[in-house]
PDB file of N, CA and C in Angstrom:
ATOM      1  N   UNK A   1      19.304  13.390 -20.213  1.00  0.00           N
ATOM      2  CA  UNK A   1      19.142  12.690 -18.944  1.00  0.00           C
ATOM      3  C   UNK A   1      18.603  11.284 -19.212  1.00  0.00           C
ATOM      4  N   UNK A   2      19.127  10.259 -18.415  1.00  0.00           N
ATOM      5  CA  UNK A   2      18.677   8.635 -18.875  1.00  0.00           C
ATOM      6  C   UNK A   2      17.294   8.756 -18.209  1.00  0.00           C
ATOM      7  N   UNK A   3      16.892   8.335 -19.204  1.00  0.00           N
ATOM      8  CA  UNK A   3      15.444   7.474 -18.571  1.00  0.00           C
ATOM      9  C   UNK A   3      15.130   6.510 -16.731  1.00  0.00           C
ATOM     10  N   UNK A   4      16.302   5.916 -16.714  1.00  0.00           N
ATOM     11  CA  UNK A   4      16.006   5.044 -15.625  1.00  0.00           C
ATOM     12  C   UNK A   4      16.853   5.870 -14.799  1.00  0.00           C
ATOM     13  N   UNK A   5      17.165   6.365 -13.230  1.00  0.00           N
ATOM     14  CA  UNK A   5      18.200   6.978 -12.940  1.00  0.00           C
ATOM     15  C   UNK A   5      18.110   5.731 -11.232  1.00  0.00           C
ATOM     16  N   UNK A   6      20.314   5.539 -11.187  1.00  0.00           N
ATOM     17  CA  UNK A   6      20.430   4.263 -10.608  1.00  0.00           C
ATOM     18  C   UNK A   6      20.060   4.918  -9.395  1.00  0.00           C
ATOM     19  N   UNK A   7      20.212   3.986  -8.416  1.00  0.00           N
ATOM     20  CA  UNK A   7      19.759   4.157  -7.345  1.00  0.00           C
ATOM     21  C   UNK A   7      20.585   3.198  -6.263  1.00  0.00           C
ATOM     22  N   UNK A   8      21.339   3.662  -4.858  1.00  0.00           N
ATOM     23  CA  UNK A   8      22.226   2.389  -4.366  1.00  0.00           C
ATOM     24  C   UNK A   8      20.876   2.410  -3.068  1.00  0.00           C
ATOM     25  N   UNK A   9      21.176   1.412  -3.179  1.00  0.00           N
ATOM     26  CA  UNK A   9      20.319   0.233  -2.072  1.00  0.00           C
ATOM     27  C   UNK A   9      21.094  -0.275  -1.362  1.00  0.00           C
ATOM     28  N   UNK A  10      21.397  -0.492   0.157  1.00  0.00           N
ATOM     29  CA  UNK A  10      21.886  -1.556   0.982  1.00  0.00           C
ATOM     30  C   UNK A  10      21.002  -2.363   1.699  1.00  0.00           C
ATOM     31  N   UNK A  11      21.309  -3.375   1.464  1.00  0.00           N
ATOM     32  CA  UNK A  11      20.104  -4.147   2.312  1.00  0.00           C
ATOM     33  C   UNK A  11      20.200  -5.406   3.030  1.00  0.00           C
ATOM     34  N   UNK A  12      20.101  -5.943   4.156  1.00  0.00           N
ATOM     35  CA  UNK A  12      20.424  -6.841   5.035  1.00  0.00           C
ATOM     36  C   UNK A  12      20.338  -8.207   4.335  1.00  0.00           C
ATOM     37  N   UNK A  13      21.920  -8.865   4.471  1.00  0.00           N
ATOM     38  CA  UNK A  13      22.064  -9.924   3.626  1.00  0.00           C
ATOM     39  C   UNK A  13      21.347 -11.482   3.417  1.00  0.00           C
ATOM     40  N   UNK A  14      20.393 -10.701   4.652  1.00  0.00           N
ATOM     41  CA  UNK A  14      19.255 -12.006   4.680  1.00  0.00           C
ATOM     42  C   UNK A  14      18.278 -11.694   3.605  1.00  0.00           C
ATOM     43  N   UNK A  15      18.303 -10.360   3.421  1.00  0.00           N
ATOM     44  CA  UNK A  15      16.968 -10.033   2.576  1.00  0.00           C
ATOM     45  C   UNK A  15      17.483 -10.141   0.514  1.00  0.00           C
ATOM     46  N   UNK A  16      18.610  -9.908   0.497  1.00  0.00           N
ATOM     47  CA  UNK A  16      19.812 -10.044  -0.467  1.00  0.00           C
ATOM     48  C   UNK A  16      19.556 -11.302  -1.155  1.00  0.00           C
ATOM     49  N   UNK A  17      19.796 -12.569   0.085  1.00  0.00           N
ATOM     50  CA  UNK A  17      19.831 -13.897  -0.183  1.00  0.00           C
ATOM     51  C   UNK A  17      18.105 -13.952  -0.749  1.00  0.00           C
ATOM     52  N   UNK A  18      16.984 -13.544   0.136  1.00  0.00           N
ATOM     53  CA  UNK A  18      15.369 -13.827  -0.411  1.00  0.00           C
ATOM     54  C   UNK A  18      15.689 -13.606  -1.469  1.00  0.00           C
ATOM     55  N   UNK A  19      15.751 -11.808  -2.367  1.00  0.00           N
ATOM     56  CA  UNK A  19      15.749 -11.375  -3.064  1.00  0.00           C
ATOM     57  C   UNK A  19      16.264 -12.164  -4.763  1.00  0.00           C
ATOM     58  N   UNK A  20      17.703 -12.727  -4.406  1.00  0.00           N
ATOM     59  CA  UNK A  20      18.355 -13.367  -5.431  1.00  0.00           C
ATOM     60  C   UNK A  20      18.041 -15.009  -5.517  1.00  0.00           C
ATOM     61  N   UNK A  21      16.993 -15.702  -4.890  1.00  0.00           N
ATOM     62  CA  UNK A  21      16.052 -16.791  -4.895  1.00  0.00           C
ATOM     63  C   UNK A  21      14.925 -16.733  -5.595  1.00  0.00           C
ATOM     64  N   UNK A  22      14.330 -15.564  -5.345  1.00  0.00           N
ATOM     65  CA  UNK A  22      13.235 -15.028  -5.885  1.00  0.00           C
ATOM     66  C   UNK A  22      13.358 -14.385  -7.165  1.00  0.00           C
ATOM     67  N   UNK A  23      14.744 -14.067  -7.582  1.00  0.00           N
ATOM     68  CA  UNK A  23      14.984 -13.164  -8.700  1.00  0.00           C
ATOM     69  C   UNK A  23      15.086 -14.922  -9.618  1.00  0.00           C
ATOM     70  N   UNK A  24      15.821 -15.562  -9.332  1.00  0.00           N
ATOM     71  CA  UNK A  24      15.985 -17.160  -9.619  1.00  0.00           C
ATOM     72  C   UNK A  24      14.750 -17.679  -9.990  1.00  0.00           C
ATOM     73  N   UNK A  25      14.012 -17.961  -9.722  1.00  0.00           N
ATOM     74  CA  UNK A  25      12.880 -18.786  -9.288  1.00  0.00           C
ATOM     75  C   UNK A  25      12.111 -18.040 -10.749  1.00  0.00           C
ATOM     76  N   UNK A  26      12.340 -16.624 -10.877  1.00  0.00           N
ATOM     77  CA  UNK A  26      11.172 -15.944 -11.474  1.00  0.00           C
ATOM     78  C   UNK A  26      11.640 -15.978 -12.796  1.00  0.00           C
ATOM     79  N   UNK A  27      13.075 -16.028 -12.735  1.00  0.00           N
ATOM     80  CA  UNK A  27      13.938 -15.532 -13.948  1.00  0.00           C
ATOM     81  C   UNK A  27      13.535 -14.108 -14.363  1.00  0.00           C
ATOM     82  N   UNK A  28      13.336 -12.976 -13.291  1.00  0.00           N
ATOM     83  CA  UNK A  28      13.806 -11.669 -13.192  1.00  0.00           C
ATOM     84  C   UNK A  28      15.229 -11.291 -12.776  1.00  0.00           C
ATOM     85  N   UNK A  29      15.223 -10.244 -12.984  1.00  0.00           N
ATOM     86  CA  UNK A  29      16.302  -9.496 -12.162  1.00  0.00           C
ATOM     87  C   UNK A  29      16.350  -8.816 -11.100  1.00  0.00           C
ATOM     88  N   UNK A  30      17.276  -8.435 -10.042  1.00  0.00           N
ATOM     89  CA  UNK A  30      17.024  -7.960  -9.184  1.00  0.00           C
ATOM     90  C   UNK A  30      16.392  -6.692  -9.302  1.00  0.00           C
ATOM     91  N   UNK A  31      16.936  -5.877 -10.213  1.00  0.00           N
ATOM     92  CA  UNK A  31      16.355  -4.383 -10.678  1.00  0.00           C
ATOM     93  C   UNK A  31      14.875  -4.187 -10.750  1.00  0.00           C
ATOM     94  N   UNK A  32      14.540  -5.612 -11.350  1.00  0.00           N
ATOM     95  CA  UNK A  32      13.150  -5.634 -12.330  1.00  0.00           C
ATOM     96  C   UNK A  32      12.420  -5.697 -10.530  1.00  0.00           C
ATOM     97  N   UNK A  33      12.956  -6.578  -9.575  1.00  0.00           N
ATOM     98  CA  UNK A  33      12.340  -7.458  -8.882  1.00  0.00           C
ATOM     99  C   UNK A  33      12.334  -6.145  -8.077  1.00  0.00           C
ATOM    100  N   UNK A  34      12.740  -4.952  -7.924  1.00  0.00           N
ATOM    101  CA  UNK A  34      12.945  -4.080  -6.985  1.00  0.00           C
ATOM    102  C   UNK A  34      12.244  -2.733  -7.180  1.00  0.00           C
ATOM    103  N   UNK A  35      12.485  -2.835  -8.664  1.00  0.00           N
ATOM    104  CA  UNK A  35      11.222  -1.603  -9.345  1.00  0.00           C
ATOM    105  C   UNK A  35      10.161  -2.557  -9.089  1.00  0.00           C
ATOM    106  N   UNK A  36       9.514  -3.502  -9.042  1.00  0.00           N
ATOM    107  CA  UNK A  36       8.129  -3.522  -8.373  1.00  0.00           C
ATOM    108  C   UNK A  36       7.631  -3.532  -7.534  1.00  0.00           C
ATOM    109  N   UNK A  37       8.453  -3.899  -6.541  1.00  0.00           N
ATOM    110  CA  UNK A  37       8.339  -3.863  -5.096  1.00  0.00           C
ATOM    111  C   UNK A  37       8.195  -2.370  -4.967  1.00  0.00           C
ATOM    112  N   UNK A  38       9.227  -1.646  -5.538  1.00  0.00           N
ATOM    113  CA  UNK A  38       8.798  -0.196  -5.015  1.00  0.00           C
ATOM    114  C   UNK A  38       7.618   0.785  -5.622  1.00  0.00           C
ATOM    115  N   UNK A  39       6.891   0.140  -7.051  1.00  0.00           N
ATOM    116  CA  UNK A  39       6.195   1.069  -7.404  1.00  0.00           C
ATOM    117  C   UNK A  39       4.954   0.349  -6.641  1.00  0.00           C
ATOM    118  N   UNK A  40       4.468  -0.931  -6.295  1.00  0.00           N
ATOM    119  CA  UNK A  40       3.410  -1.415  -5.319  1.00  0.00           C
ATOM    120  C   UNK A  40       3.740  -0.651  -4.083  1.00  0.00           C
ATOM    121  N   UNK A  41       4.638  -0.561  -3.164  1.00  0.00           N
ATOM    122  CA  UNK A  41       5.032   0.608  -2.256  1.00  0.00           C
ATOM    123  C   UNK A  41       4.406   1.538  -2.171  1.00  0.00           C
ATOM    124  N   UNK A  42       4.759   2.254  -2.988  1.00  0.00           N
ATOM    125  CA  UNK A  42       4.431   3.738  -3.372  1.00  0.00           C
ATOM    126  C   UNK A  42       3.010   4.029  -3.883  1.00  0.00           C
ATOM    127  N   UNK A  43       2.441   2.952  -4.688  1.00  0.00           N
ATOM    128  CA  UNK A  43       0.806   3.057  -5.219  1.00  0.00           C
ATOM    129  C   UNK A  43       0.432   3.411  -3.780  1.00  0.00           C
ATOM    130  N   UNK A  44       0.361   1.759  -2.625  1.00  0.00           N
ATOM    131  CA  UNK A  44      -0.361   1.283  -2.016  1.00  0.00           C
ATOM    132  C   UNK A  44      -0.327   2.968  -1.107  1.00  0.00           C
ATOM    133  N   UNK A  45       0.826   3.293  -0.638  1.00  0.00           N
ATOM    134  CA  UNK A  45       0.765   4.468   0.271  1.00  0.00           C
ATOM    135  C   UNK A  45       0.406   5.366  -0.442  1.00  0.00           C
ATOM    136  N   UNK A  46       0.688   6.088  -1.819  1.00  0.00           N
ATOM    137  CA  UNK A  46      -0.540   6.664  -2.307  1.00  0.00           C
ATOM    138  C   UNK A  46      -1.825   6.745  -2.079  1.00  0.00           C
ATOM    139  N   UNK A  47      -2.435   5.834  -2.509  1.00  0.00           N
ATOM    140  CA  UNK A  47      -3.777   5.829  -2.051  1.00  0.00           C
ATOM    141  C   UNK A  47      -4.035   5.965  -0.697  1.00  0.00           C
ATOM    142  N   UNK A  48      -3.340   5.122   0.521  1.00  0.00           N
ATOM    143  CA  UNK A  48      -3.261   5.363   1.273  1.00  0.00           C
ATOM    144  C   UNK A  48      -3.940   7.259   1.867  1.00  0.00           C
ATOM    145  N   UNK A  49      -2.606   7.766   1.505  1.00  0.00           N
ATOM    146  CA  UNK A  49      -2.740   8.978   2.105  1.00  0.00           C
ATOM    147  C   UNK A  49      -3.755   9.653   1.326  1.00  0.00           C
ATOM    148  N   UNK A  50      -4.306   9.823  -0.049  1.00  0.00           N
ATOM    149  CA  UNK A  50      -5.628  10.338  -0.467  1.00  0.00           C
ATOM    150  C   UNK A  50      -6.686  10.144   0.464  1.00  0.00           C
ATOM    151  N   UNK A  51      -7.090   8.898   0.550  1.00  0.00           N
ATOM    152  CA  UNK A  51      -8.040   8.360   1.593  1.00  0.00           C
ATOM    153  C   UNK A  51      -8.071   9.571   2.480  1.00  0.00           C
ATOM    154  N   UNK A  52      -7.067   9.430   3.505  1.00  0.00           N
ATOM    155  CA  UNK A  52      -6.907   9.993   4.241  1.00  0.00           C
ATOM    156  C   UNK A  52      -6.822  11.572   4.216  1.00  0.00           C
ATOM    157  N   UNK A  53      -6.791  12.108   3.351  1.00  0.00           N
ATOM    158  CA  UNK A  53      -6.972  13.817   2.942  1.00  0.00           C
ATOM    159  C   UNK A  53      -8.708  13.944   2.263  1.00  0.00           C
ATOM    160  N   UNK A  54      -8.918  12.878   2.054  1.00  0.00           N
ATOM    161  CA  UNK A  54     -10.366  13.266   2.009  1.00  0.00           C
ATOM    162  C   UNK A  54     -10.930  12.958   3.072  1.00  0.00           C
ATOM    163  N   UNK A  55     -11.025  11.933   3.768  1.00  0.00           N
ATOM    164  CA  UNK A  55     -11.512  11.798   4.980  1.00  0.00           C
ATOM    165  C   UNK A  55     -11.420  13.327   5.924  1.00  0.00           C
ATOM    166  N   UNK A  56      -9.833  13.828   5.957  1.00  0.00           N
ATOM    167  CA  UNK A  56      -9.632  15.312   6.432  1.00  0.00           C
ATOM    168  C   UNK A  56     -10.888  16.413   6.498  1.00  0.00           C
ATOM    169  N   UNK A  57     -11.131  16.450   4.865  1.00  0.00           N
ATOM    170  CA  UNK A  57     -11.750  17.228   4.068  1.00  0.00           C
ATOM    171  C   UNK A  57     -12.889  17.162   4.918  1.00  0.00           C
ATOM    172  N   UNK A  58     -13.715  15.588   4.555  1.00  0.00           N
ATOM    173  CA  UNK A  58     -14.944  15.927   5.148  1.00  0.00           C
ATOM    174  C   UNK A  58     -15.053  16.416   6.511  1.00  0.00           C
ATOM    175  N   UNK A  59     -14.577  15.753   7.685  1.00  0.00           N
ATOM    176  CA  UNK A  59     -14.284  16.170   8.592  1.00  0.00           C
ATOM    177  C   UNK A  59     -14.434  17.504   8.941  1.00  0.00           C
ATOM    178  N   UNK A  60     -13.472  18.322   8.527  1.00  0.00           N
ATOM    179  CA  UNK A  60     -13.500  19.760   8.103  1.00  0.00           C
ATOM    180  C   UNK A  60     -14.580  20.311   7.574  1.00  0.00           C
ATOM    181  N   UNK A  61     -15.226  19.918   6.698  1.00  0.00           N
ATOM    182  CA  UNK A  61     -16.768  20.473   6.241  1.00  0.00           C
ATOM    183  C   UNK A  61     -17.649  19.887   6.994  1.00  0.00           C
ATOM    184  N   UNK A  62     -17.582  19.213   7.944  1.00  0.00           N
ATOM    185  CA  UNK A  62     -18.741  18.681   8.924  1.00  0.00           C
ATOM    186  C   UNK A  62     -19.093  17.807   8.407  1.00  0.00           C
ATOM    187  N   UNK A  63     -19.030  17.018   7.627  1.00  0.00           N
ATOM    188  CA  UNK A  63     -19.812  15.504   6.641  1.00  0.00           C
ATOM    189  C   UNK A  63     -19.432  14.459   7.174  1.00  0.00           C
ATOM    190  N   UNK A  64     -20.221  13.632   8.301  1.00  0.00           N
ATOM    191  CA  UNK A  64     -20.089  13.170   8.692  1.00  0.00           C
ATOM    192  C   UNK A  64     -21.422  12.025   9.046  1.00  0.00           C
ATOM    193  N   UNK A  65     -21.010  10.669   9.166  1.00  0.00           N
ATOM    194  CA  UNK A  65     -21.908   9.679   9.338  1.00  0.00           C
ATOM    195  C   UNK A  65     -23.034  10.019  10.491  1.00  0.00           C
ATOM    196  N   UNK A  66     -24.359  10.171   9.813  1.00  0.00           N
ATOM    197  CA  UNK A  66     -25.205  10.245  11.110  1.00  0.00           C
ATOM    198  C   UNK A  66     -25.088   8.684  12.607  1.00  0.00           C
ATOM    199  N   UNK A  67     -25.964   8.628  13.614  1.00  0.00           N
ATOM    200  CA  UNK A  67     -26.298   8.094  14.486  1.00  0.00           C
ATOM    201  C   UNK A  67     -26.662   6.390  13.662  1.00  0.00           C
ATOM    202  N   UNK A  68     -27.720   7.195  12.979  1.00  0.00           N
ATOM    203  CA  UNK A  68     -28.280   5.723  12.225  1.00  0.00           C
ATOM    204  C   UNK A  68     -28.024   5.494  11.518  1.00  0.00           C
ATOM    205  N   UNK A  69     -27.009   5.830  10.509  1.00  0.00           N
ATOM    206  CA  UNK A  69     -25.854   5.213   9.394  1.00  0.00           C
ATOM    207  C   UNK A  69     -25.037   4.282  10.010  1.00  0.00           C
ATOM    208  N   UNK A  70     -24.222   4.648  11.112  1.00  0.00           N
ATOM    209  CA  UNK A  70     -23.634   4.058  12.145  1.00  0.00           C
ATOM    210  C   UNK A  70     -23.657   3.148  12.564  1.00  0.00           C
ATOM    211  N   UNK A  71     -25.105   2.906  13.257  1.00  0.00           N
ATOM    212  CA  UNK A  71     -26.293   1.573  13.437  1.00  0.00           C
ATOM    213  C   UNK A  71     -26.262   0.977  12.627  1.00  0.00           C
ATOM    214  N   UNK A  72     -26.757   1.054  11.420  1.00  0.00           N
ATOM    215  CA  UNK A  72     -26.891   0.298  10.269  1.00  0.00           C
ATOM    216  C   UNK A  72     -25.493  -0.385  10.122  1.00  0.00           C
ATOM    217  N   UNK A  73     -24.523  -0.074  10.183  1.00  0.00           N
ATOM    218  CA  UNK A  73     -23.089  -0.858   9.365  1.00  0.00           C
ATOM    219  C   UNK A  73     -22.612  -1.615  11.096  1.00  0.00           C
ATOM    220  N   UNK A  74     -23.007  -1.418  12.286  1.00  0.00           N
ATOM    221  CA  UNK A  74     -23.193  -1.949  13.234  1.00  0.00           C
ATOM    222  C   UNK A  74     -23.593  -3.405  13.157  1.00  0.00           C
ATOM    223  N   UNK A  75     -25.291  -3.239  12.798  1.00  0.00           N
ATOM    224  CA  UNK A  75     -25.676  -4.531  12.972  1.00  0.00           C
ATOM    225  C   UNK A  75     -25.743  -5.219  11.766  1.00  0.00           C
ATOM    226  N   UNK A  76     -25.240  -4.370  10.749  1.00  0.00           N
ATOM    227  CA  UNK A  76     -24.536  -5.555   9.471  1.00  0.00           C
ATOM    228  C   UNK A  76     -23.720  -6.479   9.224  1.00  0.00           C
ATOM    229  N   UNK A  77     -22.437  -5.920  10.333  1.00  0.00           N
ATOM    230  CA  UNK A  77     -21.602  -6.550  10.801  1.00  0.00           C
ATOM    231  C   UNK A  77     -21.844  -7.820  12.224  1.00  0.00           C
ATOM    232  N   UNK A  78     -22.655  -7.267  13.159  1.00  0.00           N
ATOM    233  CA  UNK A  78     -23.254  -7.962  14.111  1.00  0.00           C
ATOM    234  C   UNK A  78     -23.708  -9.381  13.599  1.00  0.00           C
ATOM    235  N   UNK A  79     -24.050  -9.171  12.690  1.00  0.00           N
ATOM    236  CA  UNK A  79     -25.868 -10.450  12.221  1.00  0.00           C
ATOM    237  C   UNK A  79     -24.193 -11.355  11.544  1.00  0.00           C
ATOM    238  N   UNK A  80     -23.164 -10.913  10.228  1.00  0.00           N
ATOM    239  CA  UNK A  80     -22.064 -12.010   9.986  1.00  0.00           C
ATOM    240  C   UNK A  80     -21.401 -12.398  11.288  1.00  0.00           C
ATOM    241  N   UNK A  81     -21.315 -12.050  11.741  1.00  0.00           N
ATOM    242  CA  UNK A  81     -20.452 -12.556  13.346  1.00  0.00           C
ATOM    243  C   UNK A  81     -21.027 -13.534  14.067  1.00  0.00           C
ATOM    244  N   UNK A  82     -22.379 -13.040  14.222  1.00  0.00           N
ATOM    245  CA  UNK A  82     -23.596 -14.478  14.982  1.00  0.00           C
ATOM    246  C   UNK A  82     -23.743 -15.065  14.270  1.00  0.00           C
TER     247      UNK A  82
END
């Protein structure tokens, strides 16, 4: 089995034209320029959804920010704003 396996893409010929400017400009390729776009993709929503399954978690075990934890990141934020 190859290592890289292809993949067809269609994509709106406005984004085609960015793409092959940017592939220009960089002296990449579109391939190169497209495997990164998609593995930043995929990290970013990765993490993404972890976050979010631990957040679940605690939730679920009751762990949760008291009253005056709350307060505190309140007027931490309050005092940069004024």
């Amino acid at each position: 089995m190859p290592e890289n396996q292809p993949i067809t893409l269609r994509l709106d010929p406005k984004l085609t034209k960015k793409l092959d400017k940017l592939a220009e400009a960089t002296q990449r390729s579109r391939t190169f320029l497209l495997t990164e776009a998609v593995k930043d993709y995929l990290s970013i929503n990765e993490w993404q959804i972890e976050e979010i399954q631990k957040g679940l978690q605690e939730a679920d075990a009751g762990d949760f920010a008291t009253d005056e934890e709350v307060e505190q990141v309140f007027k931490k934020y309050r005092r940069r704003a004024g």
